[in-house]
PDB file of N, CA and C in Angstrom:
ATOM      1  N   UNK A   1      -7.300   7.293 -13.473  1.00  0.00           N
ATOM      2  CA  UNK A   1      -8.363   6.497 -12.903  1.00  0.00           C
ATOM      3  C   UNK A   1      -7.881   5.878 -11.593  1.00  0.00           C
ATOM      4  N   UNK A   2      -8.705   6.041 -10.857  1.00  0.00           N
ATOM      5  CA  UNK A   2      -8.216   5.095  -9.522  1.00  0.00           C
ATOM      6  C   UNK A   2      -9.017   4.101  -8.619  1.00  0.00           C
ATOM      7  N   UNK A   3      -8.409   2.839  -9.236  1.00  0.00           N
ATOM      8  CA  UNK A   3      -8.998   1.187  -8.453  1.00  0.00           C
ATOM      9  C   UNK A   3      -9.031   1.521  -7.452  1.00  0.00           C
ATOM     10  N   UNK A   4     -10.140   1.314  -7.035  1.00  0.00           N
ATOM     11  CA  UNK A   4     -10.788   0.844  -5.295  1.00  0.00           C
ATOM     12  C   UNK A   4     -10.561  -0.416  -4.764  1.00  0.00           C
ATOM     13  N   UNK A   5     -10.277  -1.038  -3.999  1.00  0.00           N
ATOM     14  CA  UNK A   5     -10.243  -2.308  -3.258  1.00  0.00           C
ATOM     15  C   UNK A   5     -10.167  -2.390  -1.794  1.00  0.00           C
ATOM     16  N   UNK A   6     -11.364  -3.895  -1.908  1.00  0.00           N
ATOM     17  CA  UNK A   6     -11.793  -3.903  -0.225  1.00  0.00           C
ATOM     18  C   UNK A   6     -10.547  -3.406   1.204  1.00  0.00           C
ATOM     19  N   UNK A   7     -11.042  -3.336   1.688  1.00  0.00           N
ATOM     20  CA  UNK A   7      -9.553  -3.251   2.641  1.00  0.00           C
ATOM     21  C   UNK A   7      -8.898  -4.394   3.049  1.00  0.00           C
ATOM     22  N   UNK A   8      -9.930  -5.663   2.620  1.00  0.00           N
ATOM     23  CA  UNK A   8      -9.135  -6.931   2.788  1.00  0.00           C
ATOM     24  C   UNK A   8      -8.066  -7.499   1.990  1.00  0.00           C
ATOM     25  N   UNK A   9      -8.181  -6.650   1.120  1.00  0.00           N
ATOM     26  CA  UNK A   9      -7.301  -7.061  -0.420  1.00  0.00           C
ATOM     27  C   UNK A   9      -5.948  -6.101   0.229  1.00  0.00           C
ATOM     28  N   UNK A  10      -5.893  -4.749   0.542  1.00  0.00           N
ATOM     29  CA  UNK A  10      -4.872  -4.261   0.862  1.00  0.00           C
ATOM     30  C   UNK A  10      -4.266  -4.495   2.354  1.00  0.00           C
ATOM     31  N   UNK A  11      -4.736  -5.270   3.016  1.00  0.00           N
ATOM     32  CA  UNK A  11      -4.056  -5.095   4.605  1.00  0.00           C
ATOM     33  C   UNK A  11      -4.337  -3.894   5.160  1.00  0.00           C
ATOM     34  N   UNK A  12      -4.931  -3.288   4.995  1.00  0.00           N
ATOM     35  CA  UNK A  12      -5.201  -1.832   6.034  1.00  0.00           C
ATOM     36  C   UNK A  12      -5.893  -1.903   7.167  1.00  0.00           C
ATOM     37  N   UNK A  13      -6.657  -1.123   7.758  1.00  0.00           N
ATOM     38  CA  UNK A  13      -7.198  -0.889   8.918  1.00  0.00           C
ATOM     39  C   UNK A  13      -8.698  -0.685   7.977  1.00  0.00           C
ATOM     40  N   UNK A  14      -9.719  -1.837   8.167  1.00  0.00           N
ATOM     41  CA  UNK A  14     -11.299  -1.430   7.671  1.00  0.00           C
ATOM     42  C   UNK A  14     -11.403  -0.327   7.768  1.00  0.00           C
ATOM     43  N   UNK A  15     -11.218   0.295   9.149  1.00  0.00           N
ATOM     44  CA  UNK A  15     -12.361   1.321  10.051  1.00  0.00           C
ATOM     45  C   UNK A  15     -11.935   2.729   9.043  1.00  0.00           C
ATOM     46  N   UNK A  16     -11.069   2.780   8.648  1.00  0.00           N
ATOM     47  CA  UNK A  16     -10.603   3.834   7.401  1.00  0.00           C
ATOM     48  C   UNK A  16     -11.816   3.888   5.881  1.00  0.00           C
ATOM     49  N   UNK A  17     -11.513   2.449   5.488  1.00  0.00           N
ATOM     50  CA  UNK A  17     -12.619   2.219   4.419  1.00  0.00           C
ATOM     51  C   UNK A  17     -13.649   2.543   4.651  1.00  0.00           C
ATOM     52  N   UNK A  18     -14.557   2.218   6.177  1.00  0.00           N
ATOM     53  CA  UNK A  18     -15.936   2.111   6.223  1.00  0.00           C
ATOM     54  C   UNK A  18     -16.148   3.970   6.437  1.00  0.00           C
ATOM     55  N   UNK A  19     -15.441   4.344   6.270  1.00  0.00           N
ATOM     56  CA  UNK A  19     -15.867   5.857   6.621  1.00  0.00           C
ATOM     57  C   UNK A  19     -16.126   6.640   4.966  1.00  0.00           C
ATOM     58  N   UNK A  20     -15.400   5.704   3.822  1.00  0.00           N
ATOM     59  CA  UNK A  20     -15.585   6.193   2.683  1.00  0.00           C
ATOM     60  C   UNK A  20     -17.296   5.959   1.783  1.00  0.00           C
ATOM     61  N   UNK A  21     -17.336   6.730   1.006  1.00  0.00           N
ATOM     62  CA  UNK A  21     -18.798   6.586   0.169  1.00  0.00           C
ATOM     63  C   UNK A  21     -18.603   4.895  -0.351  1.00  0.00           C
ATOM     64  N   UNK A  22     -17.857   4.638  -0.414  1.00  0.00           N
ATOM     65  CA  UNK A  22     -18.038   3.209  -1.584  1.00  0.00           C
ATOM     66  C   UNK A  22     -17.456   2.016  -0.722  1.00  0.00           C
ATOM     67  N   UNK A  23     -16.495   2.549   0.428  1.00  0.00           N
ATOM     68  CA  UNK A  23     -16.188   1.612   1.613  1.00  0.00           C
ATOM     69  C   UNK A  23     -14.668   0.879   1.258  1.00  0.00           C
ATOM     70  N   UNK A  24     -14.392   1.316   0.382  1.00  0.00           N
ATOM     71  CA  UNK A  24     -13.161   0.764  -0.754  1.00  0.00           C
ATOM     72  C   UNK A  24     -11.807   1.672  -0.071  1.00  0.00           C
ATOM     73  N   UNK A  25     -10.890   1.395  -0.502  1.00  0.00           N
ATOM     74  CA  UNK A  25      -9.425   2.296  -0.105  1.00  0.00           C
ATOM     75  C   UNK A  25      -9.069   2.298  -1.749  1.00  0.00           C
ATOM     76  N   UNK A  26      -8.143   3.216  -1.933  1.00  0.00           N
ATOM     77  CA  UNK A  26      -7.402   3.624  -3.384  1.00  0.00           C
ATOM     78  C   UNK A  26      -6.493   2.737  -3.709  1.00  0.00           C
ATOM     79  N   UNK A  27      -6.230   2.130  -4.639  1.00  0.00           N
ATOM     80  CA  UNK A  27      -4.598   1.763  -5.136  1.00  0.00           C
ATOM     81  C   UNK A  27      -3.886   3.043  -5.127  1.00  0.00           C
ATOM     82  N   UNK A  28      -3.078   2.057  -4.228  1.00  0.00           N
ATOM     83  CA  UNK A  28      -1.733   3.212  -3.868  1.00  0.00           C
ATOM     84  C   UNK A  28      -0.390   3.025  -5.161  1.00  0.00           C
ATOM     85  N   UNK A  29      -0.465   2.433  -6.033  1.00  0.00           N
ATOM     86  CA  UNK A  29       0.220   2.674  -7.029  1.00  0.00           C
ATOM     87  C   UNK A  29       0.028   3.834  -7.661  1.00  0.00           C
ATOM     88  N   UNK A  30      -0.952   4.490  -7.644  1.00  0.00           N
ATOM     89  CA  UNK A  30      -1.169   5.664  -8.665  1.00  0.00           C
ATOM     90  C   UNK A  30       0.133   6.392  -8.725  1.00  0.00           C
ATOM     91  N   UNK A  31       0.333   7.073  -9.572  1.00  0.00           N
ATOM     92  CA  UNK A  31       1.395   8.032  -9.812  1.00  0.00           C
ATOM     93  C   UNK A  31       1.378   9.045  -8.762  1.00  0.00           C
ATOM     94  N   UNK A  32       0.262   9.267  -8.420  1.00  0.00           N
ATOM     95  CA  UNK A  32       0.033  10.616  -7.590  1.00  0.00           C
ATOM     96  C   UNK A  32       0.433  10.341  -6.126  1.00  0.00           C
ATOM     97  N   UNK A  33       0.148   9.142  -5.538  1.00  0.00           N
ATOM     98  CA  UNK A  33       0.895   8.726  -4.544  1.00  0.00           C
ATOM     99  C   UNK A  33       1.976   8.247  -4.736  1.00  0.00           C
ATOM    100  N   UNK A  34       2.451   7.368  -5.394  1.00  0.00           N
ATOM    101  CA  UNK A  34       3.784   7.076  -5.808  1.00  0.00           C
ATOM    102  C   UNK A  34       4.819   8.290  -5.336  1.00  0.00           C
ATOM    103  N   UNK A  35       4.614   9.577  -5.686  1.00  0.00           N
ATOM    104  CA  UNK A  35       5.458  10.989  -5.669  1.00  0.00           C
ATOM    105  C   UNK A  35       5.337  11.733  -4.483  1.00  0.00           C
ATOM    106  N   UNK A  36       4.653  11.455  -3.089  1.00  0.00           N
ATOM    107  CA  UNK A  36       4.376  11.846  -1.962  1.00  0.00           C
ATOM    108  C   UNK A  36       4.336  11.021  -0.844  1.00  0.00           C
ATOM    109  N   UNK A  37       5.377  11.545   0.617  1.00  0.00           N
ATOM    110  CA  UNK A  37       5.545  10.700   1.278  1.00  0.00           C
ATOM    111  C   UNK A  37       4.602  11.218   2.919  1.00  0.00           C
ATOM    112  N   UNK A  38       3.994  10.820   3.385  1.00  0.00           N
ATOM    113  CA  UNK A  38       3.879   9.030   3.832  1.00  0.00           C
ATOM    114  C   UNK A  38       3.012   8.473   2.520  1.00  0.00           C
ATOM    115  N   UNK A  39       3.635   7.413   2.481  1.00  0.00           N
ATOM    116  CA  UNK A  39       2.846   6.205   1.893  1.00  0.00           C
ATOM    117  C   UNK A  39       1.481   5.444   2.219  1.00  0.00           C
ATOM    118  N   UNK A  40       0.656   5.448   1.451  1.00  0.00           N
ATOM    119  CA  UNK A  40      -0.803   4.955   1.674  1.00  0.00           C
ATOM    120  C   UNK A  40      -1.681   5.790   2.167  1.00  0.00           C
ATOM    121  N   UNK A  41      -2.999   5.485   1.701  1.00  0.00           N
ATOM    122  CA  UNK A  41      -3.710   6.648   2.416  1.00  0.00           C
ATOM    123  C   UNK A  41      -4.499   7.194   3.527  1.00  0.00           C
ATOM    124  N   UNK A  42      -3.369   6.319   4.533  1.00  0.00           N
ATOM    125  CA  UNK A  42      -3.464   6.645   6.377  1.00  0.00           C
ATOM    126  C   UNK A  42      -1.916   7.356   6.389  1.00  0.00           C
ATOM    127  N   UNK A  43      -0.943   7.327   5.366  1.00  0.00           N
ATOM    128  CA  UNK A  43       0.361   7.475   5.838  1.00  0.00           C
ATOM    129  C   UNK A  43       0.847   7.127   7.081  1.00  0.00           C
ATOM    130  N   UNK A  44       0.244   5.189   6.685  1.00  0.00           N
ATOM    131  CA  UNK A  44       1.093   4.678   7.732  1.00  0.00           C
ATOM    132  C   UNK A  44       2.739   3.770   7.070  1.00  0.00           C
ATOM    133  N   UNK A  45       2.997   4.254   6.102  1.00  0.00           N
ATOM    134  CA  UNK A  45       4.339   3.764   5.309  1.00  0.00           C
ATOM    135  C   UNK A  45       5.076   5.060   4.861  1.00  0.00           C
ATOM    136  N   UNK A  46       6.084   5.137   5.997  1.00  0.00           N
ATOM    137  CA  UNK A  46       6.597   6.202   6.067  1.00  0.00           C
ATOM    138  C   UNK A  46       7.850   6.270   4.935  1.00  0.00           C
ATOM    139  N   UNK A  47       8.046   4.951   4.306  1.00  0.00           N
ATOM    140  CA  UNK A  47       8.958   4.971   3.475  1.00  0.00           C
ATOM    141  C   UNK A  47       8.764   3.548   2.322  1.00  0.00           C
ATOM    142  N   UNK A  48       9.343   3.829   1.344  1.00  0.00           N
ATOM    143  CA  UNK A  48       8.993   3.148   0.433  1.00  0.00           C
ATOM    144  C   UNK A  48       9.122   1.530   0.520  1.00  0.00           C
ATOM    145  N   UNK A  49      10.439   1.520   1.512  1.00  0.00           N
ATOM    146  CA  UNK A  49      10.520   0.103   2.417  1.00  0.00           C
ATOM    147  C   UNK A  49       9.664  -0.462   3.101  1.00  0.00           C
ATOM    148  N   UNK A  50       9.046   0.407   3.575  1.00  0.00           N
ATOM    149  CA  UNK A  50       7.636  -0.175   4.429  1.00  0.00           C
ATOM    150  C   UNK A  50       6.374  -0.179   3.713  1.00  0.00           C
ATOM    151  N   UNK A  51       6.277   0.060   2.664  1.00  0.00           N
ATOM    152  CA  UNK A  51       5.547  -0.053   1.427  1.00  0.00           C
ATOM    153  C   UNK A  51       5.856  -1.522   0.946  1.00  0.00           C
ATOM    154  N   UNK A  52       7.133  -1.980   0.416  1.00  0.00           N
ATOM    155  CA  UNK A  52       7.564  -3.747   0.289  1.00  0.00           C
ATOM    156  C   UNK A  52       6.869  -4.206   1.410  1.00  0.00           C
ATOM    157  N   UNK A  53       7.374  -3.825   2.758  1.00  0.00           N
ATOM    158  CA  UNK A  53       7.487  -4.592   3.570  1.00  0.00           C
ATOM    159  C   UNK A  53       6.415  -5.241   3.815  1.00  0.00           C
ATOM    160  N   UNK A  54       5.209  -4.154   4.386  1.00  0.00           N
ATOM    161  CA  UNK A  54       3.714  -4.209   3.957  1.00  0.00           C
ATOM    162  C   UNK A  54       3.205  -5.394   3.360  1.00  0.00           C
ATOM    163  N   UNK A  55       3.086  -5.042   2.067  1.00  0.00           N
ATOM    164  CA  UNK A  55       2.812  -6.327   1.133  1.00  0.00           C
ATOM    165  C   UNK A  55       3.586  -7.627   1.442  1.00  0.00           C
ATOM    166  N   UNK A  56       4.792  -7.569   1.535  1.00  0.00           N
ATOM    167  CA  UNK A  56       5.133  -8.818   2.003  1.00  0.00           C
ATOM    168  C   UNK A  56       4.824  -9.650   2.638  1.00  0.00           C
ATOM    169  N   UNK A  57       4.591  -8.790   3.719  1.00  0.00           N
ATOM    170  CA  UNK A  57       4.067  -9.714   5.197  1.00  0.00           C
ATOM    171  C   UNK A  57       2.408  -9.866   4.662  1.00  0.00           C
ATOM    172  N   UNK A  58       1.936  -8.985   4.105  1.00  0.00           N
ATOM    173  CA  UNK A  58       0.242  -8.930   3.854  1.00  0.00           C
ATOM    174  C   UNK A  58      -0.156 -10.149   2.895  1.00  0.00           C
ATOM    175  N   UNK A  59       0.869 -10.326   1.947  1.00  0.00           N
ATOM    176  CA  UNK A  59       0.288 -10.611   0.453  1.00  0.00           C
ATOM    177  C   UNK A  59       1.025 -12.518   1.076  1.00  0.00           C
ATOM    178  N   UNK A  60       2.244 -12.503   1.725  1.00  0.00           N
ATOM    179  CA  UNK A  60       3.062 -13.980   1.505  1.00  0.00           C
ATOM    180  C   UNK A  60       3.416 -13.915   0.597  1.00  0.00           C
ATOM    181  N   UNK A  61       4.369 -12.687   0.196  1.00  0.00           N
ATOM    182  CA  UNK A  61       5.120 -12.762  -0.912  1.00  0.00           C
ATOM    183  C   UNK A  61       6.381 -13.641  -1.017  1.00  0.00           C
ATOM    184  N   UNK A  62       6.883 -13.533   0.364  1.00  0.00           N
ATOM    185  CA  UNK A  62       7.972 -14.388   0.602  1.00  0.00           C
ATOM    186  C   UNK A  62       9.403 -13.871  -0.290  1.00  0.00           C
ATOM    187  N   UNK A  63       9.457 -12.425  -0.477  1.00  0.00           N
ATOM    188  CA  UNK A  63      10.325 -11.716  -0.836  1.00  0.00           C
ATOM    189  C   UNK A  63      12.188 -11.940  -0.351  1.00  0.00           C
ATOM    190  N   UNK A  64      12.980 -12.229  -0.924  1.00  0.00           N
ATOM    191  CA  UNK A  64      13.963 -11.985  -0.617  1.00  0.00           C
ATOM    192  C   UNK A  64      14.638 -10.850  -0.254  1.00  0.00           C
ATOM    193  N   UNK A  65      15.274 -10.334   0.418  1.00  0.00           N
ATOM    194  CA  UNK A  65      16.280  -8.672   0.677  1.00  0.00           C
ATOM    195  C   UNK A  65      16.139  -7.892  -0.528  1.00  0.00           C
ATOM    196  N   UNK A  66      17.069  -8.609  -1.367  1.00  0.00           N
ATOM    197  CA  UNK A  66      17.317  -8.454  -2.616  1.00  0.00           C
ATOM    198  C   UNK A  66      16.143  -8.162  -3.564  1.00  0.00           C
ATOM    199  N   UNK A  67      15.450  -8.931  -3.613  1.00  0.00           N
ATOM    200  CA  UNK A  67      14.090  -8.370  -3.949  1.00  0.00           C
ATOM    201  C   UNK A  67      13.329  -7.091  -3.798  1.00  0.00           C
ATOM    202  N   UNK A  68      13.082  -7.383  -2.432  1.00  0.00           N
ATOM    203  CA  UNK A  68      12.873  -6.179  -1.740  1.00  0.00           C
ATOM    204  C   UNK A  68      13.711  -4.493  -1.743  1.00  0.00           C
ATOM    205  N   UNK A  69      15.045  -4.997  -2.045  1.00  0.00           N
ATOM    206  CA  UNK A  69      15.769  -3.757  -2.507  1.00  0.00           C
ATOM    207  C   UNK A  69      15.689  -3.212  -4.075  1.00  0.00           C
ATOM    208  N   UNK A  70      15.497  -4.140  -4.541  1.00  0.00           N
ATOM    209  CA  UNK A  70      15.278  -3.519  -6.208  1.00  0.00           C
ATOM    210  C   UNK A  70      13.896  -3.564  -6.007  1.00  0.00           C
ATOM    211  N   UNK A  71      13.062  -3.541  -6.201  1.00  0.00           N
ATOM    212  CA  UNK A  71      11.563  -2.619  -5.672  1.00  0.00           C
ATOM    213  C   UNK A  71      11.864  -1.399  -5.136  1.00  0.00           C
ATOM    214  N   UNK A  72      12.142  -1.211  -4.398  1.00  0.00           N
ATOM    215  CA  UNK A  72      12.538   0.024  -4.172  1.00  0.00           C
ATOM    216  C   UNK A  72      13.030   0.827  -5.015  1.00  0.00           C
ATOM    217  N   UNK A  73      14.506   0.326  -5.664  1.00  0.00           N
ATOM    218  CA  UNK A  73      15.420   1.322  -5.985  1.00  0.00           C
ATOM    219  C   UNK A  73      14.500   1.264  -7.457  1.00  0.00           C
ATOM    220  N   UNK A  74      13.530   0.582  -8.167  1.00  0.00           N
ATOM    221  CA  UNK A  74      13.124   0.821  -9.334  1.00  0.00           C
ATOM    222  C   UNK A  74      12.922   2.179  -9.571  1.00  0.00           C
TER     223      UNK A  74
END
């Protein structure tokens, strides 16, 4: 199954969403992206680091290095 959410919820670029039927972007957790690189579905996260990084800066996660490195290496 795959969650839709506004593009405000993910940090993306709208103008991507508004071109879709429902106006939504995918959760990029799915398994199916999870296993293919670029990351997200502009493949503008060319690596799984910029996938943290992303959210970090998007969400105010306020992530430590360390953090940020075990995310990854999970």
């Amino acid at each position: 199954m795959v969650i839709l959410h506004p593009a405000a919820d993910t940090g993306m670029d709208p103008a991507y969403a508004m071109r879709t039927a429902k106006q939504e972007l995918p959760d990029d957790t799915t398994p199916r992206s999870a296993c293919n690189t670029p990351y997200f579905h502009d493949g503008s996260a060319k690596t799984l680091d910029g996938v943290v990084e992303h959210y970090n800066r998007v969400r105010a996660l306020k992530l430590t290095d360390a953090q940020k490195r075990d995310l990854v290496n999970l």
